[in-house]
C-alpha atoms as a PDB file:
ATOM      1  CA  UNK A   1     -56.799  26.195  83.542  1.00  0.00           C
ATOM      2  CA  UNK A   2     -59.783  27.271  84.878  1.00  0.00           C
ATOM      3  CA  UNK A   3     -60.007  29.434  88.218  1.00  0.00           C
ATOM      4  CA  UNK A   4     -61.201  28.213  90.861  1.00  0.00           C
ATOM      5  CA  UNK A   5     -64.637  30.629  90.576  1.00  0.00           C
ATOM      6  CA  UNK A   6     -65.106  29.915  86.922  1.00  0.00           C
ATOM      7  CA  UNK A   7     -65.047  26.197  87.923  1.00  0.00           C
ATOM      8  CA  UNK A   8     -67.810  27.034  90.328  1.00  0.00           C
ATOM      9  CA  UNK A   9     -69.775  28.663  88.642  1.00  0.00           C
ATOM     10  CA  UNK A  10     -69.807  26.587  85.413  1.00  0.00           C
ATOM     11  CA  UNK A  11     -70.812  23.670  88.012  1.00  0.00           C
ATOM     12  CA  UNK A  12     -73.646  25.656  89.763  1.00  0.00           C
ATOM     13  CA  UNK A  13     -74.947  26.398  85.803  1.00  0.00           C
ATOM     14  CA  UNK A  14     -74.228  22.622  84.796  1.00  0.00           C
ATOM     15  CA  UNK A  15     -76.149  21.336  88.305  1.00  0.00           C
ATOM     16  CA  UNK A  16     -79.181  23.438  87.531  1.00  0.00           C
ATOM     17  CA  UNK A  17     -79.786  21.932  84.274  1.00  0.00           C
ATOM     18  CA  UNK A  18     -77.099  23.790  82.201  1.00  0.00           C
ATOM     19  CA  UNK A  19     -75.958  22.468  79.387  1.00  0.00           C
ATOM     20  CA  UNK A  20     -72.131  23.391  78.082  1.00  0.00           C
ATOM     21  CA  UNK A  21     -71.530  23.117  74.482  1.00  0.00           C
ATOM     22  CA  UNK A  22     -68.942  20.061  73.370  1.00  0.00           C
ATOM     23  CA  UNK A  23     -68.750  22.307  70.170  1.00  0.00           C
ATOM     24  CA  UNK A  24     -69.602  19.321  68.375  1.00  0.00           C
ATOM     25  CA  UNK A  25     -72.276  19.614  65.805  1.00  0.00           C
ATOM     26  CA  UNK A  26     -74.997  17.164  67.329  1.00  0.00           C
ATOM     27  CA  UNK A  27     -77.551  18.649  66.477  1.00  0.00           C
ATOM     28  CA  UNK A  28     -77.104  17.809  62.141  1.00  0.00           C
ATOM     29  CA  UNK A  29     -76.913  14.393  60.754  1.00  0.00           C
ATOM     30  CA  UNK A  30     -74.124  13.415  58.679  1.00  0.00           C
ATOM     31  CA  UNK A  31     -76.583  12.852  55.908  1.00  0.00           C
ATOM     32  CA  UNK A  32     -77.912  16.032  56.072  1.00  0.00           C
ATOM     33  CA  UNK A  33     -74.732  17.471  56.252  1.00  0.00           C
ATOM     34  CA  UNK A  34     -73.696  15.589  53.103  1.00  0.00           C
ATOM     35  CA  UNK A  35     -76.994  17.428  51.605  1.00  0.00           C
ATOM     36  CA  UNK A  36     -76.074  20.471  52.542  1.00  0.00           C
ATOM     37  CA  UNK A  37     -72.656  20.172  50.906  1.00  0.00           C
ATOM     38  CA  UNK A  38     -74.003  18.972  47.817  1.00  0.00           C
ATOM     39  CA  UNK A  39     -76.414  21.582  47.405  1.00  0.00           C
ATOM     40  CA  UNK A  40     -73.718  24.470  48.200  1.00  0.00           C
ATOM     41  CA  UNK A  41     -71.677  22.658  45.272  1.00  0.00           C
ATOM     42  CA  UNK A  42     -74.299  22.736  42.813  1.00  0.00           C
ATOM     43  CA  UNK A  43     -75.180  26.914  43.959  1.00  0.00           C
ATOM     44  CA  UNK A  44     -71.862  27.606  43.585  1.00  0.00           C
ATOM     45  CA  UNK A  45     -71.085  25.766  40.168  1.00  0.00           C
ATOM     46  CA  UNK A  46     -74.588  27.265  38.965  1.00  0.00           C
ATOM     47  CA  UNK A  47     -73.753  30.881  39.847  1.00  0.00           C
ATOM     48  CA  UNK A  48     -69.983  30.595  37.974  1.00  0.00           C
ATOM     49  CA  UNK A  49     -71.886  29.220  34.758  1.00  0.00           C
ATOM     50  CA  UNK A  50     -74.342  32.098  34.861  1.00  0.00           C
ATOM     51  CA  UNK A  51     -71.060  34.820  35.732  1.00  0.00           C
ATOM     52  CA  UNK A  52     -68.894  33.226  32.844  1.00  0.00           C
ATOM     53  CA  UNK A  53     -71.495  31.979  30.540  1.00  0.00           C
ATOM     54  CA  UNK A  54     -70.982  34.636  27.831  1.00  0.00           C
ATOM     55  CA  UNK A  55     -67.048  34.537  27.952  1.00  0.00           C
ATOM     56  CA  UNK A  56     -67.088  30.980  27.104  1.00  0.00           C
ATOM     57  CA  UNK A  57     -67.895  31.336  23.071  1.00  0.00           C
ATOM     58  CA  UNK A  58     -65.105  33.750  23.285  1.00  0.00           C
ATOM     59  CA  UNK A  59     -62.272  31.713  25.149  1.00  0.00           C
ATOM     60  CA  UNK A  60     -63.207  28.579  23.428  1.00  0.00           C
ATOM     61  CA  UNK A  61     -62.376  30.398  20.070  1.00  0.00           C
ATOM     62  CA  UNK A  62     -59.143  31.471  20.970  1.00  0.00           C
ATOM     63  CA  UNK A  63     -58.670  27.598  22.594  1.00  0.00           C
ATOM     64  CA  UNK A  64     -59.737  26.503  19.322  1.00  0.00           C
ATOM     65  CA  UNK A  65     -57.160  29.194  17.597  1.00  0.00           C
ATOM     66  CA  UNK A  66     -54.573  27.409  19.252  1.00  0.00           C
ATOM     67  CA  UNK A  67     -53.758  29.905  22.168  1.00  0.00           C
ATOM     68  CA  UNK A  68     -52.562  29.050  25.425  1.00  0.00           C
ATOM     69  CA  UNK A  69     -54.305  29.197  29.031  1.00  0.00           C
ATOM     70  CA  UNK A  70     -52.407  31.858  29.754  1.00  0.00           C
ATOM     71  CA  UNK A  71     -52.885  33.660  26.546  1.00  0.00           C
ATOM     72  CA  UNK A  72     -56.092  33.860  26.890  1.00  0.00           C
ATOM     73  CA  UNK A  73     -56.137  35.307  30.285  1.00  0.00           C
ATOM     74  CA  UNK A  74     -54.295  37.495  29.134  1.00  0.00           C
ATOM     75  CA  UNK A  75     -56.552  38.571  26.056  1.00  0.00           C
ATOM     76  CA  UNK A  76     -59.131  38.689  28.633  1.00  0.00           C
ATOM     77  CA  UNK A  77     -57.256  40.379  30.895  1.00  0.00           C
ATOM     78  CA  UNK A  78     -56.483  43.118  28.181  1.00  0.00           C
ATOM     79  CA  UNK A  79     -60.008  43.698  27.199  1.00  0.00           C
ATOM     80  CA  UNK A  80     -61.363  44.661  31.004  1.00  0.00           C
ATOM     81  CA  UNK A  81     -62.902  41.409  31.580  1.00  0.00           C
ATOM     82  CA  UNK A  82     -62.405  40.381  35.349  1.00  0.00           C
ATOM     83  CA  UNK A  83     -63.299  37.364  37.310  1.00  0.00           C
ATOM     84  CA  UNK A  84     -66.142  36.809  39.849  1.00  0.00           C
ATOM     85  CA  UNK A  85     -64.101  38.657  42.523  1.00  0.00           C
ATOM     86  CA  UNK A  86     -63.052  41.170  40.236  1.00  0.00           C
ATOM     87  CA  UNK A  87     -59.474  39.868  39.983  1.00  0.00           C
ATOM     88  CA  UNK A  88     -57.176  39.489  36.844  1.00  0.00           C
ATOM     89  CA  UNK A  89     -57.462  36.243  35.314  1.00  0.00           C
ATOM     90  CA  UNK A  90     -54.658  33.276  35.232  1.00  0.00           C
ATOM     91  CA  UNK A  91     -54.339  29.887  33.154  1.00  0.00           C
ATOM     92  CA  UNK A  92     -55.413  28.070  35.964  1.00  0.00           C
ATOM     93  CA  UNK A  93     -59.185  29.835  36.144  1.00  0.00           C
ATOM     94  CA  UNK A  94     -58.981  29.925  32.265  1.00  0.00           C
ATOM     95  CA  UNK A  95     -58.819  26.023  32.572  1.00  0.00           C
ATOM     96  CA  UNK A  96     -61.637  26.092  35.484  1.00  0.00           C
ATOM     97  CA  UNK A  97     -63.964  27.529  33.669  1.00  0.00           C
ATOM     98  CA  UNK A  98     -63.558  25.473  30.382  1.00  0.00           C
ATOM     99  CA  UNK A  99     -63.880  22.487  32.755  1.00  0.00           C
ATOM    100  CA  UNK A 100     -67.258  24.018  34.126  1.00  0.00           C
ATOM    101  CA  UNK A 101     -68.618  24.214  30.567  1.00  0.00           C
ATOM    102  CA  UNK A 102     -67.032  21.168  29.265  1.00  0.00           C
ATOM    103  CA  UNK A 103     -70.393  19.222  29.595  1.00  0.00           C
ATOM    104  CA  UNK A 104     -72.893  22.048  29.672  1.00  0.00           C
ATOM    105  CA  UNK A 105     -74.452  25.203  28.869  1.00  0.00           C
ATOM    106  CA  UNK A 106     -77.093  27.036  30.432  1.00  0.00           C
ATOM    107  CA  UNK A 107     -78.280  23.245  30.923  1.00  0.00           C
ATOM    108  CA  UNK A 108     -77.810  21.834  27.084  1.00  0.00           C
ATOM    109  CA  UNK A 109     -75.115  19.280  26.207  1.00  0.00           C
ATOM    110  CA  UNK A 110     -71.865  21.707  24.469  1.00  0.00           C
END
């Protein structure tokens, strides 16, 4: 709870025109917001295309050879290739990125 000079003063601010933050965000549209959201998806799908774009041949040979997820993180684990954030790679980000370029490449149809 407030003290009892904090309460003051925050009602001396508020009575001279003040205004106290409802830390809602009023001031963007929920369209705009949706915008924004969209556009952060499509930066952040464009920039892991552009990182990963010339391991894909690679790992969709060895998907094509018949090895695993995790075999091929491993293979590209082996070889010094790290992700994005410089971390070793697992099935799961193996799968990621073959979903990323399951439709395109560098903007052409795969």
């Amino acid at each position: 709870m407030f003290s009892v000079t904090t309460a003051a003063i925050l009602n001396s601010y508020v009575d001279n025109g003040g205004v106290l933050s409802t830390g809602k965000r009023s001031r963007i549209s929920p369209e705009a917001q949706a915008i924004g959201t969209m556009r952060a998806a499509e930066a952040r799908l464009a920039k892991a295309r552009e990182a990963y774009a010339p391991l894909v041949p690679l790992i969709r040979e060895l998907r094509s050879a018949g090895l695993s997820l995790r075999g091929i993180a491993d293979i590209l684990n082996g070889t010094g290739h790290n992700t994005r954030q410089g971390s070793n790679w697992s099935a799961v980000q193996v799968s990621r990125v073959l979903e990323k370029f399951s439709t395109h490449i560098s903007g052409q149809a795969a």
